[in-house]
N, C-alpha and C. Protein backbone atom coordinates (compact mmCIF):
# COMPACT_ATOMS: atom_id res chain seq x y z
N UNK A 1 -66.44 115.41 177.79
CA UNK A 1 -65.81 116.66 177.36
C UNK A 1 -64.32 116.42 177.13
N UNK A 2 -63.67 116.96 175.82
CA UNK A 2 -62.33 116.60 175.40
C UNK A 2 -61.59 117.81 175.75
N UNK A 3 -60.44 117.63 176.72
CA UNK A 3 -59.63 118.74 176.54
C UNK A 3 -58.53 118.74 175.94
N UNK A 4 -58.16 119.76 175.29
CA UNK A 4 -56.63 119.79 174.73
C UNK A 4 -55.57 120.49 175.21
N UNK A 5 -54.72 120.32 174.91
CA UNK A 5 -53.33 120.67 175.78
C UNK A 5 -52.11 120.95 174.76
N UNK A 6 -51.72 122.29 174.84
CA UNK A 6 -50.51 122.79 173.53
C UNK A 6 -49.75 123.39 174.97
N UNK A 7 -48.83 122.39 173.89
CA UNK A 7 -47.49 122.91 174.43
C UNK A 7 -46.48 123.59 173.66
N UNK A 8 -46.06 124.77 173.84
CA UNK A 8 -45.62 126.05 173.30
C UNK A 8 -44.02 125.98 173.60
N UNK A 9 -43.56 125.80 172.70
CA UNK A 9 -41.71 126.18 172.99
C UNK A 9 -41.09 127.10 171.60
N UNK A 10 -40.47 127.72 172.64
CA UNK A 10 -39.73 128.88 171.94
C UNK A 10 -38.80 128.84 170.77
N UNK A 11 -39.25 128.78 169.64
CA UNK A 11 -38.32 128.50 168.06
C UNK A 11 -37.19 129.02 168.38
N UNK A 12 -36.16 128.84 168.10
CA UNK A 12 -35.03 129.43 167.91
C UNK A 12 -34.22 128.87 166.44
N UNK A 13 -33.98 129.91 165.65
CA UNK A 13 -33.71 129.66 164.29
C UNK A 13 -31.82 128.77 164.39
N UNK A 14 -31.59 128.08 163.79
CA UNK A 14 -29.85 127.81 163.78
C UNK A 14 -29.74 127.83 162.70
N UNK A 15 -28.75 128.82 162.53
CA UNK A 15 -28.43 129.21 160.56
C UNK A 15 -27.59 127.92 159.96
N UNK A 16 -28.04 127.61 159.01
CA UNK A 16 -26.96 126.30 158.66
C UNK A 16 -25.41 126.32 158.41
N UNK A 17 -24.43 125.42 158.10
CA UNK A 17 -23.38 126.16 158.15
C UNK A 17 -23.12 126.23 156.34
N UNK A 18 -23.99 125.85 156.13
CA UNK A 18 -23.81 125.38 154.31
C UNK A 18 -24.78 126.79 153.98
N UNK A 19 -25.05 127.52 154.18
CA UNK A 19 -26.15 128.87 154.38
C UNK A 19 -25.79 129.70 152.47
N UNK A 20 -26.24 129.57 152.12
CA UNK A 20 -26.02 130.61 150.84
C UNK A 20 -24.98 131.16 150.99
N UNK A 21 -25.26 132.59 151.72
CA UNK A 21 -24.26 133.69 151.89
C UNK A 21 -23.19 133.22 152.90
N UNK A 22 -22.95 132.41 153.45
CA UNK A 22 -21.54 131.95 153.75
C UNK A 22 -20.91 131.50 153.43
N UNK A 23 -19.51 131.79 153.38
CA UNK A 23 -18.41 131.30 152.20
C UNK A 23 -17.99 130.00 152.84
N UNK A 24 -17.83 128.93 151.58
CA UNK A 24 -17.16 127.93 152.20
C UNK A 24 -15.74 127.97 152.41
N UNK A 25 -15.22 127.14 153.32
CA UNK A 25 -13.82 127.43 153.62
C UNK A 25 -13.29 127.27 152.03
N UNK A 26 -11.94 128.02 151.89
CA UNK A 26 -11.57 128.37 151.00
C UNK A 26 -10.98 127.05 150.53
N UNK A 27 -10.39 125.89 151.25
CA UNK A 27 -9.76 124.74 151.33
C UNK A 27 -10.58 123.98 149.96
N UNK A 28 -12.23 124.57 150.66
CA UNK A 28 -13.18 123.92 149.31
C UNK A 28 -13.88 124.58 147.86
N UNK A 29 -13.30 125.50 147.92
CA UNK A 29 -13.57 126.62 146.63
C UNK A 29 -12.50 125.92 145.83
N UNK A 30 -13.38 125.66 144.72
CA UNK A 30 -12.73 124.93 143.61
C UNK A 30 -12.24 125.63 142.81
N UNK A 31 -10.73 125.95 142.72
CA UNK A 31 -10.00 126.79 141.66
C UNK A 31 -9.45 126.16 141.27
N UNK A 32 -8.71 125.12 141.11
CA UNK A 32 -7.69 124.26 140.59
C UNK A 32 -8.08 122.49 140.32
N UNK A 33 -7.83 121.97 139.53
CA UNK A 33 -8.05 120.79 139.33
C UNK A 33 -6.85 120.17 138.93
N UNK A 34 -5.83 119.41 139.88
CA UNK A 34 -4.87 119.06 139.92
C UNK A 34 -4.91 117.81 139.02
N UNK A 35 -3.84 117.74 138.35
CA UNK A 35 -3.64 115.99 137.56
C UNK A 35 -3.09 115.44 138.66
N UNK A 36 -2.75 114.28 138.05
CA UNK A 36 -1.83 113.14 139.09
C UNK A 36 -0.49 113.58 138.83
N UNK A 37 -0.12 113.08 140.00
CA UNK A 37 1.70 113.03 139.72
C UNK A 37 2.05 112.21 139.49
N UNK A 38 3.16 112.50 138.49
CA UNK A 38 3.85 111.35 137.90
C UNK A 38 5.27 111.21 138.78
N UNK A 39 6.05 110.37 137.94
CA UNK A 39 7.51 110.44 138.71
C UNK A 39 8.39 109.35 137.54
N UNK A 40 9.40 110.03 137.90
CA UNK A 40 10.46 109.51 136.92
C UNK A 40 11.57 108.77 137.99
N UNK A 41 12.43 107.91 137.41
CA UNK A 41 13.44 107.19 138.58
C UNK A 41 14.26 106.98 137.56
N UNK A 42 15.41 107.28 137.48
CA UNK A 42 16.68 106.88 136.64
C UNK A 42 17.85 107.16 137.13
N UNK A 43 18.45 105.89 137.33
CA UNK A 43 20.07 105.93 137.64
C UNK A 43 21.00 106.12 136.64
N UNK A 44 22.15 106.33 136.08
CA UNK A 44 22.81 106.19 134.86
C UNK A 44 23.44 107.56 134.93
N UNK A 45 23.81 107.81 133.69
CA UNK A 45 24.47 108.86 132.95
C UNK A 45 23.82 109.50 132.15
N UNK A 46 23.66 110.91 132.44
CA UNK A 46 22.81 111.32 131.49
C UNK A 46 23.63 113.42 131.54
N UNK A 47 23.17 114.34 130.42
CA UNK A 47 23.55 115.37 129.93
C UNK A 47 22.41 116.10 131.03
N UNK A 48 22.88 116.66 132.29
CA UNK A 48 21.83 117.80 132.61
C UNK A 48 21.87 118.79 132.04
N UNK A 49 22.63 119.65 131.25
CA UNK A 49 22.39 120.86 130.58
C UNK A 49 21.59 120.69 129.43
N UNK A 50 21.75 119.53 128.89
CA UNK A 50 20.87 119.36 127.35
C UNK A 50 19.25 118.92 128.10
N UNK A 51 19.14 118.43 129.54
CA UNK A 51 17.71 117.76 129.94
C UNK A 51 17.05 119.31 130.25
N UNK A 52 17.77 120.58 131.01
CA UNK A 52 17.30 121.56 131.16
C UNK A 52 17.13 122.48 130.01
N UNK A 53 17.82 122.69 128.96
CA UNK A 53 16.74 123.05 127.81
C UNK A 53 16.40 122.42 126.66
N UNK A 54 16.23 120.98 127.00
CA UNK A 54 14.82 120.66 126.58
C UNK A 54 13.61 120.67 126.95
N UNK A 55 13.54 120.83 128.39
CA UNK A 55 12.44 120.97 128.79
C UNK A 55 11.99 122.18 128.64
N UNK A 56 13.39 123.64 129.10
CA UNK A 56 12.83 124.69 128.39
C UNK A 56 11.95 125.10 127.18
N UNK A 57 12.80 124.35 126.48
CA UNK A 57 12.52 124.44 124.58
C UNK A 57 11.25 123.72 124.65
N UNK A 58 10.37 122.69 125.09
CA UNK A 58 9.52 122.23 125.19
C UNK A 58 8.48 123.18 125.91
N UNK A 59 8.67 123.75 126.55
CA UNK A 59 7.61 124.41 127.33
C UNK A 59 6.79 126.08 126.29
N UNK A 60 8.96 126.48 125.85
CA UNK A 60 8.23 127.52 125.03
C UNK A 60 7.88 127.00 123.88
N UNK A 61 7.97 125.78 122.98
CA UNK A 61 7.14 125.64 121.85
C UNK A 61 5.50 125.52 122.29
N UNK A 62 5.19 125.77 123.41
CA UNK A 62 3.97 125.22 123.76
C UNK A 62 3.25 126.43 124.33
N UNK A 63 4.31 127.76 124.29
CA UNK A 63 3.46 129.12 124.86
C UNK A 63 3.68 129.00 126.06
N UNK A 64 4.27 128.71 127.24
CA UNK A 64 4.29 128.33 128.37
C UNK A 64 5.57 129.72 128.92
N UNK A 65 5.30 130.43 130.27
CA UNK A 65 6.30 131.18 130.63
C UNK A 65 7.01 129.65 131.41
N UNK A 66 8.21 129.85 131.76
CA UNK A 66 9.20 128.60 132.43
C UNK A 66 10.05 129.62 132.88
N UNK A 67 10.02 129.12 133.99
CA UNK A 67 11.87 129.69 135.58
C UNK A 67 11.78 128.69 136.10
N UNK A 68 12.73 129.20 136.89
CA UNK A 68 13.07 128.18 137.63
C UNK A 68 13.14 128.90 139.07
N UNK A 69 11.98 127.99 139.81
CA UNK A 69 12.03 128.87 141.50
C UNK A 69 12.53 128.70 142.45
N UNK A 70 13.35 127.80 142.40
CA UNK A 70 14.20 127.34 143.21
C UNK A 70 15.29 126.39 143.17
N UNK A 71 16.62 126.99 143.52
CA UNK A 71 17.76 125.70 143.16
C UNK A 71 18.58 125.86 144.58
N UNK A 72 18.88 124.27 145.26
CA UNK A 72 19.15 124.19 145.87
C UNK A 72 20.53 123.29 145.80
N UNK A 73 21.94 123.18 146.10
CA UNK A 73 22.52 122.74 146.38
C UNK A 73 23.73 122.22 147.89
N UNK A 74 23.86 120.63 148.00
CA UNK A 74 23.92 120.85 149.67
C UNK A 74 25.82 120.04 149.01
N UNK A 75 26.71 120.40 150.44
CA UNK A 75 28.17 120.41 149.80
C UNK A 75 27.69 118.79 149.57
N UNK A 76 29.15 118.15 148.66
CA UNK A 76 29.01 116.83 148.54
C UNK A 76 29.31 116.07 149.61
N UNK A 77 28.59 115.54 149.25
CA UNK A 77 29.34 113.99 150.80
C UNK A 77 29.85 113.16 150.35
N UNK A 78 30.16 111.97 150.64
CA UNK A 78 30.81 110.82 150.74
C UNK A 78 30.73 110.17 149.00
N UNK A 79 29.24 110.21 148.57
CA UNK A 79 28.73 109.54 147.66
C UNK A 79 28.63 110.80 146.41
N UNK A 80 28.40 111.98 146.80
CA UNK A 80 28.30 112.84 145.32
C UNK A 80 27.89 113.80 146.06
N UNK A 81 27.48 114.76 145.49
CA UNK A 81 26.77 116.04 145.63
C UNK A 81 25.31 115.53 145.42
N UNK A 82 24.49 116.62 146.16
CA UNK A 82 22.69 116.41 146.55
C UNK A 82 21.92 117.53 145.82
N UNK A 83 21.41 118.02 144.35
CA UNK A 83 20.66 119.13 144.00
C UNK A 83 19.48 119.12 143.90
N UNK A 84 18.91 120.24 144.20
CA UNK A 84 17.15 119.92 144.12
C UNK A 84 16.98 120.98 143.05
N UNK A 85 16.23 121.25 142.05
CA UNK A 85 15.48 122.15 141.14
C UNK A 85 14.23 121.79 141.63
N UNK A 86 13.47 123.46 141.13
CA UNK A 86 11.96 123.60 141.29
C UNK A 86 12.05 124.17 140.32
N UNK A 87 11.16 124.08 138.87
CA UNK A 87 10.48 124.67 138.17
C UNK A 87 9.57 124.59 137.94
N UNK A 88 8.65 125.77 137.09
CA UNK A 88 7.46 125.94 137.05
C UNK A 88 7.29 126.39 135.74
N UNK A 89 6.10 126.16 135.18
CA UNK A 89 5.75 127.11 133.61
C UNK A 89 4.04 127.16 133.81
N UNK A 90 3.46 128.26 133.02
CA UNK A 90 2.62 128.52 133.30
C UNK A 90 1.70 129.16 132.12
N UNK A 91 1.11 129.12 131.22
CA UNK A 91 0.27 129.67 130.34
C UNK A 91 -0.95 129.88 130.72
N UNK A 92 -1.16 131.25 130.23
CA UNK A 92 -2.66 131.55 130.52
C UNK A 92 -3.53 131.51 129.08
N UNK A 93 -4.07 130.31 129.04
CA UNK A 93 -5.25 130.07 127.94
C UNK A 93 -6.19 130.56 127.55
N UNK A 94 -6.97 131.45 128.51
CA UNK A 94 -7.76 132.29 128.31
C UNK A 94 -7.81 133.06 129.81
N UNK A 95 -9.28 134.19 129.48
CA UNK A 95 -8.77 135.52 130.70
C UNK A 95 -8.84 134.55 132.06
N UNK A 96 -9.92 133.12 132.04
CA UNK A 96 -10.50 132.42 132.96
C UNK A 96 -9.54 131.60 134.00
N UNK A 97 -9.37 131.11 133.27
CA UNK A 97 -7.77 129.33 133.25
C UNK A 97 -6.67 129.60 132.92
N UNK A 98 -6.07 129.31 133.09
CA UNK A 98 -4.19 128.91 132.89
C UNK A 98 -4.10 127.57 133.72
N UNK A 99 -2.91 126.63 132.45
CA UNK A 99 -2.16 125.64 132.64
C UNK A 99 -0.79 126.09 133.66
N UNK A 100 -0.82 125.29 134.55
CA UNK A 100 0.37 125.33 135.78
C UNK A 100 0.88 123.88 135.80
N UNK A 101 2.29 123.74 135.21
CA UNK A 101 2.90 122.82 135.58
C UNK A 101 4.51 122.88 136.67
N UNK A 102 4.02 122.21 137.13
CA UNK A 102 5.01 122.16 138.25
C UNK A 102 6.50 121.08 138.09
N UNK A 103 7.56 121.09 138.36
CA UNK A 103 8.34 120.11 138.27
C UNK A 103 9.63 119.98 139.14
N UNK A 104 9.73 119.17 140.07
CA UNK A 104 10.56 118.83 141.21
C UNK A 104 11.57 117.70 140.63
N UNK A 105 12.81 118.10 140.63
CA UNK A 105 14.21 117.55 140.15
C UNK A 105 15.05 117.37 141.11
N UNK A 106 15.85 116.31 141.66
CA UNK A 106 16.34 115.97 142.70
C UNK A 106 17.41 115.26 142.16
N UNK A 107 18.53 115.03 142.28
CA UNK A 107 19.77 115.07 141.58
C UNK A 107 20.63 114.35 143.24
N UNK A 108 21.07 113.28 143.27
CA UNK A 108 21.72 112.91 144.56
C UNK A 108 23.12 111.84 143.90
N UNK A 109 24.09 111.96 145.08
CA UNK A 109 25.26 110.60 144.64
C UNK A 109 25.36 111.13 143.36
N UNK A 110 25.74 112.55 143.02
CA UNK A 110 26.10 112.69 141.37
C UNK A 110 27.51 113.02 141.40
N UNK A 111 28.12 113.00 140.59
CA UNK A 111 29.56 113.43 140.23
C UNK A 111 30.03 113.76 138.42
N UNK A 112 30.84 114.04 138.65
CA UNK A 112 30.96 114.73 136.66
C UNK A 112 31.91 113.78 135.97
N UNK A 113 31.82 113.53 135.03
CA UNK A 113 32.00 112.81 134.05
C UNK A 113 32.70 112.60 132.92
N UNK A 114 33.40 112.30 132.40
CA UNK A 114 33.95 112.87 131.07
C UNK A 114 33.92 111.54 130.01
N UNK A 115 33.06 112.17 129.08
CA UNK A 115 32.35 111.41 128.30
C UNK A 115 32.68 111.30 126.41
N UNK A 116 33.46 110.81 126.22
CA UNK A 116 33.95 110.70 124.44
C UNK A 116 32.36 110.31 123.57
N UNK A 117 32.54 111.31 122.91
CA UNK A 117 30.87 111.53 122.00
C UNK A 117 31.95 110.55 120.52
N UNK A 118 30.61 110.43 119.80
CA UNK A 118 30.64 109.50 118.85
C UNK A 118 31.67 110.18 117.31
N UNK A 119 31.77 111.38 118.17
CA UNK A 119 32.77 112.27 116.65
C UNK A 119 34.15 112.56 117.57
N UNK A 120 34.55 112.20 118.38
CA UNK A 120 35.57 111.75 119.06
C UNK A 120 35.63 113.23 120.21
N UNK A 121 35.03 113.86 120.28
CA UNK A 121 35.03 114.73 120.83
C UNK A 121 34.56 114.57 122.52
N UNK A 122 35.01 115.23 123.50
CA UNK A 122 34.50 115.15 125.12
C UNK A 122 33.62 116.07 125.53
N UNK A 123 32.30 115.61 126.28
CA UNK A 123 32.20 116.61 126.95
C UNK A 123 31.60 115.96 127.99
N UNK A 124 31.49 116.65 129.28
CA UNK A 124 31.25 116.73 130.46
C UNK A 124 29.28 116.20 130.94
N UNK A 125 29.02 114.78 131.38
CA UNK A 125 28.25 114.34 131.82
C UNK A 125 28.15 114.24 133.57
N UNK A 126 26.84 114.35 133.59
CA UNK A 126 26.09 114.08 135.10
C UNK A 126 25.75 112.15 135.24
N UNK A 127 26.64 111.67 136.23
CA UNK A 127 26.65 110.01 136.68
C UNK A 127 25.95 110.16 137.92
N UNK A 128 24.86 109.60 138.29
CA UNK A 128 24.40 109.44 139.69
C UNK A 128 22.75 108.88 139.60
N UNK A 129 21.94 109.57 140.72
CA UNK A 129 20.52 109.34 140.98
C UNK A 129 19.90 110.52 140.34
N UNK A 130 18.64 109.95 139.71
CA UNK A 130 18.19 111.67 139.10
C UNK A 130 16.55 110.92 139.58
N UNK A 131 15.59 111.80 140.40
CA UNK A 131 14.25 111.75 140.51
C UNK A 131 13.31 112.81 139.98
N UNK A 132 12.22 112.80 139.49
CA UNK A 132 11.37 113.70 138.47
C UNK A 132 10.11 113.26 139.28
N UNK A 133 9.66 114.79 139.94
CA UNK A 133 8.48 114.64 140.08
C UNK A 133 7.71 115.75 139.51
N UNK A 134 6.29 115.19 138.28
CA UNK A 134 5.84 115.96 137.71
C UNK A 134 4.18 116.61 138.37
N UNK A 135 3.91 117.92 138.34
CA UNK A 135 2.33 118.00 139.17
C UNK A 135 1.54 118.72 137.88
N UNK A 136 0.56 119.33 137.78
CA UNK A 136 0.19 119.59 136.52
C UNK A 136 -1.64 119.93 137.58
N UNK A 137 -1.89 121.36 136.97
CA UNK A 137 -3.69 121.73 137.56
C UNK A 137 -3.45 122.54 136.07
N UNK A 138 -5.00 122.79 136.51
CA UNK A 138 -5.75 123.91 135.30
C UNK A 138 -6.12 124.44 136.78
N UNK A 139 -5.87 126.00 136.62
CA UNK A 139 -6.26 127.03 137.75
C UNK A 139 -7.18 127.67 137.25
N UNK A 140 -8.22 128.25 137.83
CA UNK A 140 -9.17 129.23 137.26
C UNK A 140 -9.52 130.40 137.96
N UNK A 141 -9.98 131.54 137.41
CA UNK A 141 -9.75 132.73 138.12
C UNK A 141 -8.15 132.95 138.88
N UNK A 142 -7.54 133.06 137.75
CA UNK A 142 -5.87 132.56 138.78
C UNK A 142 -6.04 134.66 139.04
N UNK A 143 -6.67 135.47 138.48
CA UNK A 143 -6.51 136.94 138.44
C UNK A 143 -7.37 136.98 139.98
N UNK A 144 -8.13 135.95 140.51
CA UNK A 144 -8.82 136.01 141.83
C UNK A 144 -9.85 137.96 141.40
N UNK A 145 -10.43 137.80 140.57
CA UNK A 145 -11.23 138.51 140.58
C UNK A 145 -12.41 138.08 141.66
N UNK A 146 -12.92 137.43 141.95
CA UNK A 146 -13.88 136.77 142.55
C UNK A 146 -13.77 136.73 144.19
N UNK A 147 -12.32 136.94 144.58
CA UNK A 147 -12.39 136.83 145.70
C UNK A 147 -12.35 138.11 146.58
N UNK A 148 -13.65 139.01 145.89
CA UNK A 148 -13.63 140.14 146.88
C UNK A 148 -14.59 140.12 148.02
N UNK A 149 -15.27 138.81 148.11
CA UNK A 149 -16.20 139.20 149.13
C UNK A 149 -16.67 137.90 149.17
N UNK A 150 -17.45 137.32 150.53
CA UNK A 150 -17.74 135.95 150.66
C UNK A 150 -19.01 135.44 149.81
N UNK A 151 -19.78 136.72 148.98
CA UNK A 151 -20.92 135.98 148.08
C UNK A 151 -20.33 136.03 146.84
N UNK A 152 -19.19 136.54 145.96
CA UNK A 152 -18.65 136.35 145.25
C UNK A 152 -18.30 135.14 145.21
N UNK A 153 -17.44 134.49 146.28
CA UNK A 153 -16.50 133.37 146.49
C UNK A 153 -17.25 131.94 146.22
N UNK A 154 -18.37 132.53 146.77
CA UNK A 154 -19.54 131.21 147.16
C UNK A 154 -20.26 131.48 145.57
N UNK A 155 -20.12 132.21 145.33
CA UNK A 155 -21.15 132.29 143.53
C UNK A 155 -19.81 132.13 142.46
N UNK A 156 -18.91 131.92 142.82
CA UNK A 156 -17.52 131.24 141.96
C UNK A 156 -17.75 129.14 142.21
N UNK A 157 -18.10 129.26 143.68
CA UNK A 157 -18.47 128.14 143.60
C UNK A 157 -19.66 127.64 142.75
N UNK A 158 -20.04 127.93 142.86
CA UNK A 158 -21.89 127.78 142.35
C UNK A 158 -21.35 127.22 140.82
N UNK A 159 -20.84 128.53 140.84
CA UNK A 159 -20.28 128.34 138.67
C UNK A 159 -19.35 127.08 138.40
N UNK A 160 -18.47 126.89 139.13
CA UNK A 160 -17.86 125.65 138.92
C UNK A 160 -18.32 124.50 139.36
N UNK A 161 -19.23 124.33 139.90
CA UNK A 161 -19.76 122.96 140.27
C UNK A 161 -21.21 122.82 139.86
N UNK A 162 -21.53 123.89 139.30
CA UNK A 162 -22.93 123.26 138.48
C UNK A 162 -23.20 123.99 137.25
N UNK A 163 -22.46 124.45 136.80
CA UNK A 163 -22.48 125.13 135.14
C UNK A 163 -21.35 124.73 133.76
N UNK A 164 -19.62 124.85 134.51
CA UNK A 164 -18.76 124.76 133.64
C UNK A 164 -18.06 123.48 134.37
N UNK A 165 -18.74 122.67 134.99
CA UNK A 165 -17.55 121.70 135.36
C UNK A 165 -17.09 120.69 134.58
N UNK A 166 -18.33 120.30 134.05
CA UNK A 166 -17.97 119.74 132.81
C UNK A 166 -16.66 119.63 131.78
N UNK A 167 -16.83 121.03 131.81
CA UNK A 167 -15.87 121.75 130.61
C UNK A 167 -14.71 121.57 131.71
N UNK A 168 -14.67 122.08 132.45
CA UNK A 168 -13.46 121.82 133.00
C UNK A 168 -12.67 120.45 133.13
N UNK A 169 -13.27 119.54 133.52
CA UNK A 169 -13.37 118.08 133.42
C UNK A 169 -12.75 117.69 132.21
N UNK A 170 -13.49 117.62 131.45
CA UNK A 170 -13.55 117.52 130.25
C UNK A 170 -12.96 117.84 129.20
N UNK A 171 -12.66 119.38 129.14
CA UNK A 171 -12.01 119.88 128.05
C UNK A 171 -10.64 120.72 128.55
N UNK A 172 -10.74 121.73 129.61
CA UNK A 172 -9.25 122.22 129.91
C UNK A 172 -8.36 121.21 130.33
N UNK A 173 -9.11 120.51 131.47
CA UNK A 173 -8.33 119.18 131.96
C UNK A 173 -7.71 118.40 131.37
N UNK A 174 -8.49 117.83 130.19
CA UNK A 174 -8.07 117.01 129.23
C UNK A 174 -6.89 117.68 128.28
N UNK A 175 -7.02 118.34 128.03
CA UNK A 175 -5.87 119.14 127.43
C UNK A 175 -4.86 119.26 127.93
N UNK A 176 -5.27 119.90 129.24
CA UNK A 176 -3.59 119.73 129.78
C UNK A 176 -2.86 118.54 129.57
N UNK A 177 -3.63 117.36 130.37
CA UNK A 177 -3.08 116.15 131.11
C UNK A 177 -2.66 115.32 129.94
N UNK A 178 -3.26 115.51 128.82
CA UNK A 178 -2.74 114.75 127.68
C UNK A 178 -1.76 115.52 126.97
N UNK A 179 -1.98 116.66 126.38
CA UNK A 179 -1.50 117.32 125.32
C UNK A 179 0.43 118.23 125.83
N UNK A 180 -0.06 118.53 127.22
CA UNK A 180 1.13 118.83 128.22
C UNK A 180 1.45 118.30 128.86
N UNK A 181 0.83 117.33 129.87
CA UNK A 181 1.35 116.70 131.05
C UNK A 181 2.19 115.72 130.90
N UNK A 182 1.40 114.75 130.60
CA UNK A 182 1.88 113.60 130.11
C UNK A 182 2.79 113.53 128.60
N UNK A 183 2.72 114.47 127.76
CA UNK A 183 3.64 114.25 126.76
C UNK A 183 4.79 114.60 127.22
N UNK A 184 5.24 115.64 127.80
CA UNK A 184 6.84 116.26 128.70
C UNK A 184 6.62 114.62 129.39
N UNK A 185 5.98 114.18 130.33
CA UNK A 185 6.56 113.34 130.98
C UNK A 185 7.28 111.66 129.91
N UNK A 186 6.28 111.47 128.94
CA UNK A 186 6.93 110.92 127.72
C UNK A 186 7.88 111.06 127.35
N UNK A 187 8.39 112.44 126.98
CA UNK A 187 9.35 112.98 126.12
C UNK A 187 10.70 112.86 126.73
N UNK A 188 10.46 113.20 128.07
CA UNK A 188 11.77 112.95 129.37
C UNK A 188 12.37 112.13 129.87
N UNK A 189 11.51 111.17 129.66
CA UNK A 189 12.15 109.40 129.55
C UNK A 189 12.62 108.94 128.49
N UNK A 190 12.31 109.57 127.15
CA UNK A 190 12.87 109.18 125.64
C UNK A 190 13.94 109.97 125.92
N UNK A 191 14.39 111.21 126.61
CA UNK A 191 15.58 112.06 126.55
C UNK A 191 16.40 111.47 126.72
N UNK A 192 16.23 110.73 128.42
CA UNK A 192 17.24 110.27 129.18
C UNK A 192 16.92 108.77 128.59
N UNK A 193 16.72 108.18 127.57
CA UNK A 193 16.91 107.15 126.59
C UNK A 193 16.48 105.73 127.95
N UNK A 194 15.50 106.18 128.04
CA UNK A 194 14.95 105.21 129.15
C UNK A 194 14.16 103.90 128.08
N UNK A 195 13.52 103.31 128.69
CA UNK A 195 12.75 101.80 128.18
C UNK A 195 11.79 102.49 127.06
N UNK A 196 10.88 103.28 128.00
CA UNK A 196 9.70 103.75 127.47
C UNK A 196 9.95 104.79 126.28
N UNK A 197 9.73 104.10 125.65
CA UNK A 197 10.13 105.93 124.21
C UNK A 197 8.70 106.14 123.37
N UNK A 198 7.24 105.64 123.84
CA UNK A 198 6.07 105.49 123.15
C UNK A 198 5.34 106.59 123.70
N UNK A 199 4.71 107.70 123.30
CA UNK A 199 3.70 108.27 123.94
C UNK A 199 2.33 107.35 123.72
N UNK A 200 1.84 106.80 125.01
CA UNK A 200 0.41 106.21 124.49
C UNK A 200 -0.39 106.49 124.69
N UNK A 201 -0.73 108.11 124.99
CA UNK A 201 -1.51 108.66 125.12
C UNK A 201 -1.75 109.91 124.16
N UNK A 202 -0.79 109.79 123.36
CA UNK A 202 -0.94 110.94 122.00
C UNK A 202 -2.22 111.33 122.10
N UNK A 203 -3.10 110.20 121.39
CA UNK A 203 -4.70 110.20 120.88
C UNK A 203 -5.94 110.23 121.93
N UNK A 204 -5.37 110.38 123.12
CA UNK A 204 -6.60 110.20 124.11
C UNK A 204 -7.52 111.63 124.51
N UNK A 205 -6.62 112.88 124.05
CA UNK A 205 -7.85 113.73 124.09
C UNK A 205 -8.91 114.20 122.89
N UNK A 206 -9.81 114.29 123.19
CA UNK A 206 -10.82 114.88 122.28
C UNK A 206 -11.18 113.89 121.35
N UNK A 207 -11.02 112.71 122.12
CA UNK A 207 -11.71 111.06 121.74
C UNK A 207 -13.06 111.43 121.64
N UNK A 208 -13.62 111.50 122.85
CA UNK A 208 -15.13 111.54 123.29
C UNK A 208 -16.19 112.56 122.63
């Protein structure tokens, strides 16, 4: 005679933490797809009033709002005066995305200049350290329609990582990083009459 023997234990459900209806931390909700940073390094002599609107003038031929969010200056010391700029520009491409470029200017050991131009005339140059750091995303939903509730947030995810990422990848991204990012960062080294005066990346979007 065979006996059998069940042994009975009490299920207890553990909700996952990846669960549908729970929002992922926001750290991982994909709104932004950052480029790389670039950076600029140049010692020398160079025109800061003519480098600040060109970049202006560059931003609005391109539809871009541009301020400037922050200017910082610390007294001079020993070696020059220390300035930091923060600017920003920002176009919204459609109701979805907007281009956000970011740009950190750091200005150290500077002092003023007086400089005889080629029609015999003077005017007043910046001599010292100048650093350029450039950041550059495509933001999406920057209007945060989406973030009214944690199944919204989590179905914003859904859409960007398995419907339009592509496109994002692909086509806003690419646009920026070629057509904006990297051409200002081109253009800013030909300003300040650096080595590099080639964009070689003119032709790289909308290759594929």
């Amino acid at each position: 005679m065979l006996v059998f023997y069940f042994y009975l234990e009490t299920f207890k459900y553990i909700p996952s933490k990846f669960f549908l209806m729970k929002p992922f931390p926001f750290a991982y909700v994909d709104v932004k797809s950052p480029a790389d940073t670039n950076y600029i390094q140049y010692k020398g002599v160079w025109d800061m009033q003519d480098l600040y609107e060109f970049v202006a003038s560059f931003f609005h031929g391109q539809k871009f709002k541009f301020h400037e969010k922050r200017y910082i200056y610390k007294h001079p010391g020993p070696f020059g005066a220390d300035v930091k700029h923060m600017w920003q520009a920002e176009r919204n491409v459609e109701d979805y995305y907007k281009f956000v470029i970011d740009i950190f200017l750091h200005t150290y050991d500077t002092h003023d200049i007086e400089v005889v131009m080629k029609d015999g005339g003077k005017k007043i140059f910046t001599k010292g350290r100048l650093r350029i750091q450039l950041m550059g995303k495509v933001e999406t939903d920057y209007e945060k329609r989406w973030d009214e509730n944690a199944f919204y947030a989590n179905l914003r995810n859904f859409f960007h990582k398995y419907v339009i990422w592509k496109k994002i990848e692909a086509f806003w991204w690419d646009n920026m990083h070629y057509n904006v990012f990297l051409k200002l960062h081109s253009l800013i080294k030909e300003r300040l009459k650096m080595e590099s005066e080639a964009y070689e990346h003119r032709y790289f979007h909308k290759v594929r």
